[in-house]
C-alpha atoms as a PDB file:
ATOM      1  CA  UNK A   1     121.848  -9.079  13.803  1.00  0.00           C
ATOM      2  CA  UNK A   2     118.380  -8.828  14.909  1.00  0.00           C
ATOM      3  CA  UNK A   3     116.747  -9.764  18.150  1.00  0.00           C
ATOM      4  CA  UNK A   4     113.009 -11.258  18.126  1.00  0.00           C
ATOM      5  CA  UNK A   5     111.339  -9.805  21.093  1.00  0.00           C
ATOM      6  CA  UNK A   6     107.862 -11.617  19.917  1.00  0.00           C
ATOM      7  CA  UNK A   7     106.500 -13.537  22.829  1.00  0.00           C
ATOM      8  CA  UNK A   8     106.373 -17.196  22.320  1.00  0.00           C
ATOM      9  CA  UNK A   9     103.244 -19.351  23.200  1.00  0.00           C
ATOM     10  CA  UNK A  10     103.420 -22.350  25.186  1.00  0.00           C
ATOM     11  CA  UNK A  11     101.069 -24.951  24.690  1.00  0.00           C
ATOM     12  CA  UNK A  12      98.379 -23.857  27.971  1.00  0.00           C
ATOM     13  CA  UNK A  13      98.652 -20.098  26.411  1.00  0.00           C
ATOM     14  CA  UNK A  14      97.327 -21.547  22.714  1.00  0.00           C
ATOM     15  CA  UNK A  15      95.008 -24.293  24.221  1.00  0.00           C
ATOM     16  CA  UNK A  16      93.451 -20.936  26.119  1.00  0.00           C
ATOM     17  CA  UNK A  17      93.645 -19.180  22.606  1.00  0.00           C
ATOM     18  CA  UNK A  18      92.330 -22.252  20.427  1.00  0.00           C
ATOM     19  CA  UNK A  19      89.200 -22.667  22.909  1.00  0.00           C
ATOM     20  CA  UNK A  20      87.951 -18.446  23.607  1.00  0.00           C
ATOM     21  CA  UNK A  21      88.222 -18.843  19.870  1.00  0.00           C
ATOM     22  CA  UNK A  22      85.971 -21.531  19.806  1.00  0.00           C
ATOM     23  CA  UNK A  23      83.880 -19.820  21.956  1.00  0.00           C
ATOM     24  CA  UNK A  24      83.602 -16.446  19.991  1.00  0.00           C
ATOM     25  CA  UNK A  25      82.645 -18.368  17.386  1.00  0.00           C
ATOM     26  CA  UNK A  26      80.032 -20.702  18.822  1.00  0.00           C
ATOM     27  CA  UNK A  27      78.758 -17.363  20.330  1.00  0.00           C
ATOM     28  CA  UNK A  28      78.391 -15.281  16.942  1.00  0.00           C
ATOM     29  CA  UNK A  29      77.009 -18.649  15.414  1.00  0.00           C
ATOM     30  CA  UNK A  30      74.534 -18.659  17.401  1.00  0.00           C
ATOM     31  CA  UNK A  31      73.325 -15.333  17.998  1.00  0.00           C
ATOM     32  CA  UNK A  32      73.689 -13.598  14.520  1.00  0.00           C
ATOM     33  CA  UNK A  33      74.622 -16.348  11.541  1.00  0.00           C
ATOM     34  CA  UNK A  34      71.796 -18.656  12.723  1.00  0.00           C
ATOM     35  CA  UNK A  35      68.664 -16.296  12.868  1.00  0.00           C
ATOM     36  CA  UNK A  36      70.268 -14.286   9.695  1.00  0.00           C
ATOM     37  CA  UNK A  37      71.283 -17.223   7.483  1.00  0.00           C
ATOM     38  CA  UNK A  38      69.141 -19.988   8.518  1.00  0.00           C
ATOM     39  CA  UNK A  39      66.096 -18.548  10.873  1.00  0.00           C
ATOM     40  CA  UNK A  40      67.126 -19.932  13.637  1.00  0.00           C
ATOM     41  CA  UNK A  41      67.039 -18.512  16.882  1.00  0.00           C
ATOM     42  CA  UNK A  42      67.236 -20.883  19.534  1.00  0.00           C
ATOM     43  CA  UNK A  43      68.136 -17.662  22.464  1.00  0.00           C
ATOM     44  CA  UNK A  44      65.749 -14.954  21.304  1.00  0.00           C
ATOM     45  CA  UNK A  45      69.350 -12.861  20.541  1.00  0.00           C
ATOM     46  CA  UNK A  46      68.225 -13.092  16.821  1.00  0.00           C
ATOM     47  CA  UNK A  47      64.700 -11.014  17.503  1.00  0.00           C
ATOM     48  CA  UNK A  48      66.880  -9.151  20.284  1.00  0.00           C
ATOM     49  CA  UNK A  49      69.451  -7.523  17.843  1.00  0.00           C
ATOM     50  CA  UNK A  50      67.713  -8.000  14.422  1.00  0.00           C
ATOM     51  CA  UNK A  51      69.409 -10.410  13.113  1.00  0.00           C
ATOM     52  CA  UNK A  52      66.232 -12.374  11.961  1.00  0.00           C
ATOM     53  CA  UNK A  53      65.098  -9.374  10.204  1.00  0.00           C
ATOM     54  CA  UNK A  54      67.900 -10.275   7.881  1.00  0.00           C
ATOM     55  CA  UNK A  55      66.399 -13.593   6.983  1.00  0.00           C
ATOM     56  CA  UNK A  56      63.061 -12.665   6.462  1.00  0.00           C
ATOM     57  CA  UNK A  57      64.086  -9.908   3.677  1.00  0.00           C
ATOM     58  CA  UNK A  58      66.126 -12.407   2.230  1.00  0.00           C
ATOM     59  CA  UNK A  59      63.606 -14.915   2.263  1.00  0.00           C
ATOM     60  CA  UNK A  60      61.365 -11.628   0.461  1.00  0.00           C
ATOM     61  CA  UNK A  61      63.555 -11.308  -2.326  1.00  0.00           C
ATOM     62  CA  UNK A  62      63.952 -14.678  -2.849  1.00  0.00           C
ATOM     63  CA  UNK A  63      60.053 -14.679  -3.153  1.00  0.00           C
ATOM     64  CA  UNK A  64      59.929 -11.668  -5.150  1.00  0.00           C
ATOM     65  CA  UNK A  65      62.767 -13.160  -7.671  1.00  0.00           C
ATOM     66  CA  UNK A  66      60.699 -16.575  -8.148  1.00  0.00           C
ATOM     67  CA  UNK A  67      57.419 -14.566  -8.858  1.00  0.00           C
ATOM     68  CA  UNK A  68      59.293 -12.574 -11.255  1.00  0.00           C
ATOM     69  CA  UNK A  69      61.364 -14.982 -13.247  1.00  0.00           C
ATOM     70  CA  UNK A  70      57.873 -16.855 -14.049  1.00  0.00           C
ATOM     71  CA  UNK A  71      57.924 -16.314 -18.107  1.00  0.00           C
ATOM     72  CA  UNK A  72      55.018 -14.537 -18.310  1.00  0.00           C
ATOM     73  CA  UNK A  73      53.741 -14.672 -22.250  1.00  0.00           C
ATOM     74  CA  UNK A  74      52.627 -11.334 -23.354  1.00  0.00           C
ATOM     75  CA  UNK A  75      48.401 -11.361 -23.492  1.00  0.00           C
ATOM     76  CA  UNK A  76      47.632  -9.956 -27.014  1.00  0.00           C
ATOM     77  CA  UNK A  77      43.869  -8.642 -27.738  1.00  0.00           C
ATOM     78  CA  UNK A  78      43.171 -11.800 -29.696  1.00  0.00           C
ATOM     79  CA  UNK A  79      43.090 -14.130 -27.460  1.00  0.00           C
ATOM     80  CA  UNK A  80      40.058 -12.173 -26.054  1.00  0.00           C
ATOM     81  CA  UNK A  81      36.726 -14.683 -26.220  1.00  0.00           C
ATOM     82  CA  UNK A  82      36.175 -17.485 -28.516  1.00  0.00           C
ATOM     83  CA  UNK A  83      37.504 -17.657 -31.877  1.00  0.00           C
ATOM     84  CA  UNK A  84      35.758 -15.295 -34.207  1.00  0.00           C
ATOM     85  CA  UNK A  85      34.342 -18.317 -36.315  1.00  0.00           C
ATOM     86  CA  UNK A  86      31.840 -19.151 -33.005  1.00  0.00           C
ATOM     87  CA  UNK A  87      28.496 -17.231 -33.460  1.00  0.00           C
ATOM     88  CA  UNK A  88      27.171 -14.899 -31.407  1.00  0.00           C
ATOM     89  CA  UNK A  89      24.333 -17.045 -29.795  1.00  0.00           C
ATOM     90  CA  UNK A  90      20.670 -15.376 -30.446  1.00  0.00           C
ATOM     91  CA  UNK A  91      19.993 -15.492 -26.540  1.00  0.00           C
ATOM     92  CA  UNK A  92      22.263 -13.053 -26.001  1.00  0.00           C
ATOM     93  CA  UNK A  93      20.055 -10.255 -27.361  1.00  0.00           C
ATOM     94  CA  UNK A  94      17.356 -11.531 -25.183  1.00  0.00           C
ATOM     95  CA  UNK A  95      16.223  -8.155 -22.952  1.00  0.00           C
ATOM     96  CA  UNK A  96      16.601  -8.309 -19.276  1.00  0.00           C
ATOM     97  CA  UNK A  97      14.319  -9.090 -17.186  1.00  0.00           C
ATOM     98  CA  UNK A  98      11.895  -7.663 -14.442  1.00  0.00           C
ATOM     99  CA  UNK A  99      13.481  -9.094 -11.396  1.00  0.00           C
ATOM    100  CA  UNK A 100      17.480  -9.191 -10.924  1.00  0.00           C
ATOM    101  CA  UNK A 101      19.036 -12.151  -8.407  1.00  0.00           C
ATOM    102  CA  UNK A 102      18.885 -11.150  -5.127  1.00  0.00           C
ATOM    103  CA  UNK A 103      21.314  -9.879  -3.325  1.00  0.00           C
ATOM    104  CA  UNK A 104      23.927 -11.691  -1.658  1.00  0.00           C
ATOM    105  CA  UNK A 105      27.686 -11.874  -0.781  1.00  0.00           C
ATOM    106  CA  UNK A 106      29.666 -15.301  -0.738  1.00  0.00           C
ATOM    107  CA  UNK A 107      33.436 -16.210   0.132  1.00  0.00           C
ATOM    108  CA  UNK A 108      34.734 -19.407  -2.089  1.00  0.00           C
ATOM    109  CA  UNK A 109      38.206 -21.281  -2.203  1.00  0.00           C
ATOM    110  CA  UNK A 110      39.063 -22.902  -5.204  1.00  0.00           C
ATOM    111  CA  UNK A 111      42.354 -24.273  -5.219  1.00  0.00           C
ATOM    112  CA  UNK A 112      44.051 -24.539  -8.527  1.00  0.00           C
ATOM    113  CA  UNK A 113      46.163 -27.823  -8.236  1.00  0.00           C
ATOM    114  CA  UNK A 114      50.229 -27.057  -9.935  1.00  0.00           C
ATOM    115  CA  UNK A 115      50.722 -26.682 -13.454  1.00  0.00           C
ATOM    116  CA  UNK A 116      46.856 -27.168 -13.824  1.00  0.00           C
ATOM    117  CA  UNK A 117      44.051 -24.953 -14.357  1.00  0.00           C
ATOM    118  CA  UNK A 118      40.386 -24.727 -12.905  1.00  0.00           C
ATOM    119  CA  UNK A 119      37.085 -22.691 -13.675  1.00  0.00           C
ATOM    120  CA  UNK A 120      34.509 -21.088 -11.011  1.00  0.00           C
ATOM    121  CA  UNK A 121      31.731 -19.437 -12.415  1.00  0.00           C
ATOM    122  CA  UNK A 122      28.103 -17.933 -10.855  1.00  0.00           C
ATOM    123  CA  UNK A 123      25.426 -17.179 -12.863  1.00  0.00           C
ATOM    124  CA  UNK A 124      23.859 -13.815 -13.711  1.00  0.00           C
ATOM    125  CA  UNK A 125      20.976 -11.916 -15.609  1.00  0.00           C
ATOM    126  CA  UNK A 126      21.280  -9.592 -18.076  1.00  0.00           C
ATOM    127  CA  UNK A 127      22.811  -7.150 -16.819  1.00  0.00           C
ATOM    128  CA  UNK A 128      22.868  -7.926 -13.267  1.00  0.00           C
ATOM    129  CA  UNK A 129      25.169  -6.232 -10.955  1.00  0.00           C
ATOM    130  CA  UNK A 130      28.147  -8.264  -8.952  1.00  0.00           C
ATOM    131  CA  UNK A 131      30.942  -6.755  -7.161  1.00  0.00           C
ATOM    132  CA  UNK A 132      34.481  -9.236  -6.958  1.00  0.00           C
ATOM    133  CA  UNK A 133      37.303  -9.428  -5.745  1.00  0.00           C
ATOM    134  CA  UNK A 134      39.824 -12.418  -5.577  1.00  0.00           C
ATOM    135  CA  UNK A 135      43.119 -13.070  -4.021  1.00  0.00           C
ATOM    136  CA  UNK A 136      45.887 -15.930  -3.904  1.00  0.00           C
ATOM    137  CA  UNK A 137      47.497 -17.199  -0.586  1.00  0.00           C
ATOM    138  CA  UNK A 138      51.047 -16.769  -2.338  1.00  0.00           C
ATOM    139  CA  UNK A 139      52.286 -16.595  -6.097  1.00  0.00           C
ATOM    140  CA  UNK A 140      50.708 -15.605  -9.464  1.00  0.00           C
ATOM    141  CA  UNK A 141      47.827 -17.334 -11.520  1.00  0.00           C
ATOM    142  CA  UNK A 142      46.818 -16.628 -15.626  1.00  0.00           C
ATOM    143  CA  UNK A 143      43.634 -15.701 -15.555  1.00  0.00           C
ATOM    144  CA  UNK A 144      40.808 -15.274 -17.816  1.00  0.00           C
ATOM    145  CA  UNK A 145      37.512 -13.530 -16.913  1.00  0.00           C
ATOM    146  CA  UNK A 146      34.561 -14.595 -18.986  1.00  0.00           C
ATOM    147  CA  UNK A 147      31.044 -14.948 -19.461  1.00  0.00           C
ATOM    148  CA  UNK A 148      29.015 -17.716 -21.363  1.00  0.00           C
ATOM    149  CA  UNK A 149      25.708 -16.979 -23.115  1.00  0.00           C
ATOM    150  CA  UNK A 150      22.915 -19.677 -21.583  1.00  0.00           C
ATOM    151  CA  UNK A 151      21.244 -21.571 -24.336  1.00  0.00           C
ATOM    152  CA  UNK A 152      18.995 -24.338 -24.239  1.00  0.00           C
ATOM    153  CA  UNK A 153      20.966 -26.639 -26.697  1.00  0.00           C
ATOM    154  CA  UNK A 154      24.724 -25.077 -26.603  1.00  0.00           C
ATOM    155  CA  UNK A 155      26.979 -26.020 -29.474  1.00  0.00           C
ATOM    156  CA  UNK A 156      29.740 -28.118 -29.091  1.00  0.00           C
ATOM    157  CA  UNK A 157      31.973 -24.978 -29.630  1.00  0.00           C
ATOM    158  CA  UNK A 158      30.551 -22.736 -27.324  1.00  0.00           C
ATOM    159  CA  UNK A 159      30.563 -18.681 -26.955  1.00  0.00           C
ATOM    160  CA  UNK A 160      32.110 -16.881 -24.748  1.00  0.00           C
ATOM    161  CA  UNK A 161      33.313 -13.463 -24.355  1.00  0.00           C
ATOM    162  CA  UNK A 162      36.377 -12.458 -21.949  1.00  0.00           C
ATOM    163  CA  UNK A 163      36.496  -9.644 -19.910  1.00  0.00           C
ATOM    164  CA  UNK A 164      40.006  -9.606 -18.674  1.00  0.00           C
ATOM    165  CA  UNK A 165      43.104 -11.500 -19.376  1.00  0.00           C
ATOM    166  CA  UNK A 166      45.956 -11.001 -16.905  1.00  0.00           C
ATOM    167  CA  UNK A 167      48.586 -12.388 -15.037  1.00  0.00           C
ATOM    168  CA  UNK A 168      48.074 -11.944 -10.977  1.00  0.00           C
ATOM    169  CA  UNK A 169      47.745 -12.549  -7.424  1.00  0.00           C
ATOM    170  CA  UNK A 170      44.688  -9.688  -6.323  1.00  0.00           C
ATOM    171  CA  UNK A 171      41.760  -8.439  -8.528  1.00  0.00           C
ATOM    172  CA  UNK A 172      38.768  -6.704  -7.686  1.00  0.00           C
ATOM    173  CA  UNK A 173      35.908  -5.274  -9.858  1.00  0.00           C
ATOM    174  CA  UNK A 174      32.512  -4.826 -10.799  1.00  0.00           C
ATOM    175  CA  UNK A 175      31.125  -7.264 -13.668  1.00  0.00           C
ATOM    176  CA  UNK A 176      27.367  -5.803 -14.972  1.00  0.00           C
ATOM    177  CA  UNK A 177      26.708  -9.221 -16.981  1.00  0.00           C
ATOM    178  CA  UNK A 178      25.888  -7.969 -20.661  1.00  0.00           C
ATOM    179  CA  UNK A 179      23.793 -10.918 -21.017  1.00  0.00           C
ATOM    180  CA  UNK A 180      22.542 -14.188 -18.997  1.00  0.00           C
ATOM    181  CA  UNK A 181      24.538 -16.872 -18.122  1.00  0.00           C
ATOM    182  CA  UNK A 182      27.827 -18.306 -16.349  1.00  0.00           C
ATOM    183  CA  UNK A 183      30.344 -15.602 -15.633  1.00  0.00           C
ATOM    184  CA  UNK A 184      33.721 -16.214 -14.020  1.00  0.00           C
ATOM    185  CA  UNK A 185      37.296 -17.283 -13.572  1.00  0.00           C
ATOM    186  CA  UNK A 186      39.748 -19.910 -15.329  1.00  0.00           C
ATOM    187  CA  UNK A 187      42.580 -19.974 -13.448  1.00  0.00           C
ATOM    188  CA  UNK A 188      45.775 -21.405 -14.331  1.00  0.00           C
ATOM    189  CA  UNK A 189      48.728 -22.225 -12.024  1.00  0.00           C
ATOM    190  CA  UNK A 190      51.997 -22.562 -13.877  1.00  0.00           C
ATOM    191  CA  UNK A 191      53.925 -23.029 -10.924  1.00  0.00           C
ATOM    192  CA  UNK A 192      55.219 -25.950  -9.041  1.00  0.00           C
ATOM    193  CA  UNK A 193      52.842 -25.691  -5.899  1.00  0.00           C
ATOM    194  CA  UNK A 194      49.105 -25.606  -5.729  1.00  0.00           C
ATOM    195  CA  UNK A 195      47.941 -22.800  -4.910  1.00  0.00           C
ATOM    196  CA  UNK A 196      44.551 -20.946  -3.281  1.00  0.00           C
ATOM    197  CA  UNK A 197      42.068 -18.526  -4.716  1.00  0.00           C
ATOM    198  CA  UNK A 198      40.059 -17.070  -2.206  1.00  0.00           C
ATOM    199  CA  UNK A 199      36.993 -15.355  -4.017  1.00  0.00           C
ATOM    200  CA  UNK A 200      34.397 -12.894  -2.640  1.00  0.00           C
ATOM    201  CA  UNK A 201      31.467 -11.925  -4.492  1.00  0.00           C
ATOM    202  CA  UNK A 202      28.888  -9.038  -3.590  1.00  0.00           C
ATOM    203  CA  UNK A 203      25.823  -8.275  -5.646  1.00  0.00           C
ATOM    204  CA  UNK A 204      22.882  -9.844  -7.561  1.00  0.00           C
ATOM    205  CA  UNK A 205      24.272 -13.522  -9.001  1.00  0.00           C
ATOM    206  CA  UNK A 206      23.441 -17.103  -7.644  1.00  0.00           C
ATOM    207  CA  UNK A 207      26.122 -19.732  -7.116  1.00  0.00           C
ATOM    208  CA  UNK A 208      25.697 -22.862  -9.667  1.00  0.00           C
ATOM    209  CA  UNK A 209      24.893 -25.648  -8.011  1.00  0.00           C
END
């Protein structure tokens, strides 16, 4: 026959036990699985220990894993420009002339509404000089780089040749305009949220009016 020597509760002892549980719990709650899980730190003990560190690389990959699982279509060499049938415009072997733009540097925001696209373009002189660079406030945008040939009486399908194709959030360049015209971005947004492009130009161009 054996004897069991294990102490037996009353019900004080496990009201005690149930509530310093309570307690433990309320206390790790609140100072780790709030600002990890949630960002949450009401006490400061989340910035205090690191907790919220946690949350904000989650929070990254999350980020990362949404850019990332965008189904980017791979950009083939013939979508470059319009369709070979469009003509080469005459204009476009006009020379340069004397006198370039003068110099100037601009900051634009075009905002490219969700699963939309927008243009911005500047014009340039044969072989003018412009220094760009472009960013997004958050995600990626299709975009394609391209100049149009300025005629007097255009065509209803107009030329235009592409300089870059890409999928992106940050570019930056140098575009010597190989003839005169409207150079610039389309930008597409294929996600859900609109997004910002914040453009900066440097060099001889003039913003269309």
């Amino acid at each position: 026959m054996t004897t069991n020597n294990q102490p037996i509760l009353n019900k004080i002892q496990l009201l005690k036990s149930l509530i310093i549980a309570i307690l433990i719990g309320a206390v790790v709650l609140i100072t780790a699985v709030l600002p990890a899980e949630y960002g949450l730190d009401p006490l400061g003990t989340g910035k205090l220990f690191g907790f919220s560190k946690l949350y904000q690389e989650t929070k990254q990959i999350e980020n990362n894993k949404t850019n990332s699982s965008l189904n980017f279509k791979k950009i083939k060499m013939e979508k470059l420009g319009s369709p070979q049938s469009t003509p080469t415009p005459s204009e476009a072997d006009n020379p340069p002339p004397e006198v370039q733009y003068t110099e100037r540097e601009d900051t634009i925001e075009v905002m490219v509404p969700a699963k939309k696209g927008i243009e911005y373009k500047f014009k340039s002189l044969k072989y003018g000089s412009t220094k760009y660079e472009w960013a997004t406030n958050k995600g990626i945008v299709y975009i394609d780089f391209h100049g149009e040939v300025k005629q007097e009486k255009p065509p209803e399908n107009v030329f235009y040749e592409s300089y870059t194709l890409a999928y992106s959030n940050n570019m930056a360049g140098t575009l010597t305009a190989p003839f005169e015209g409207k150079h610039g971005w389309y930008f597409r947004n294929d996600t859900n949220e609109d997004i910002v492009v914040s453009i900066r130009l440097n060099g001889q161009y003039d913003l269309l009016k």
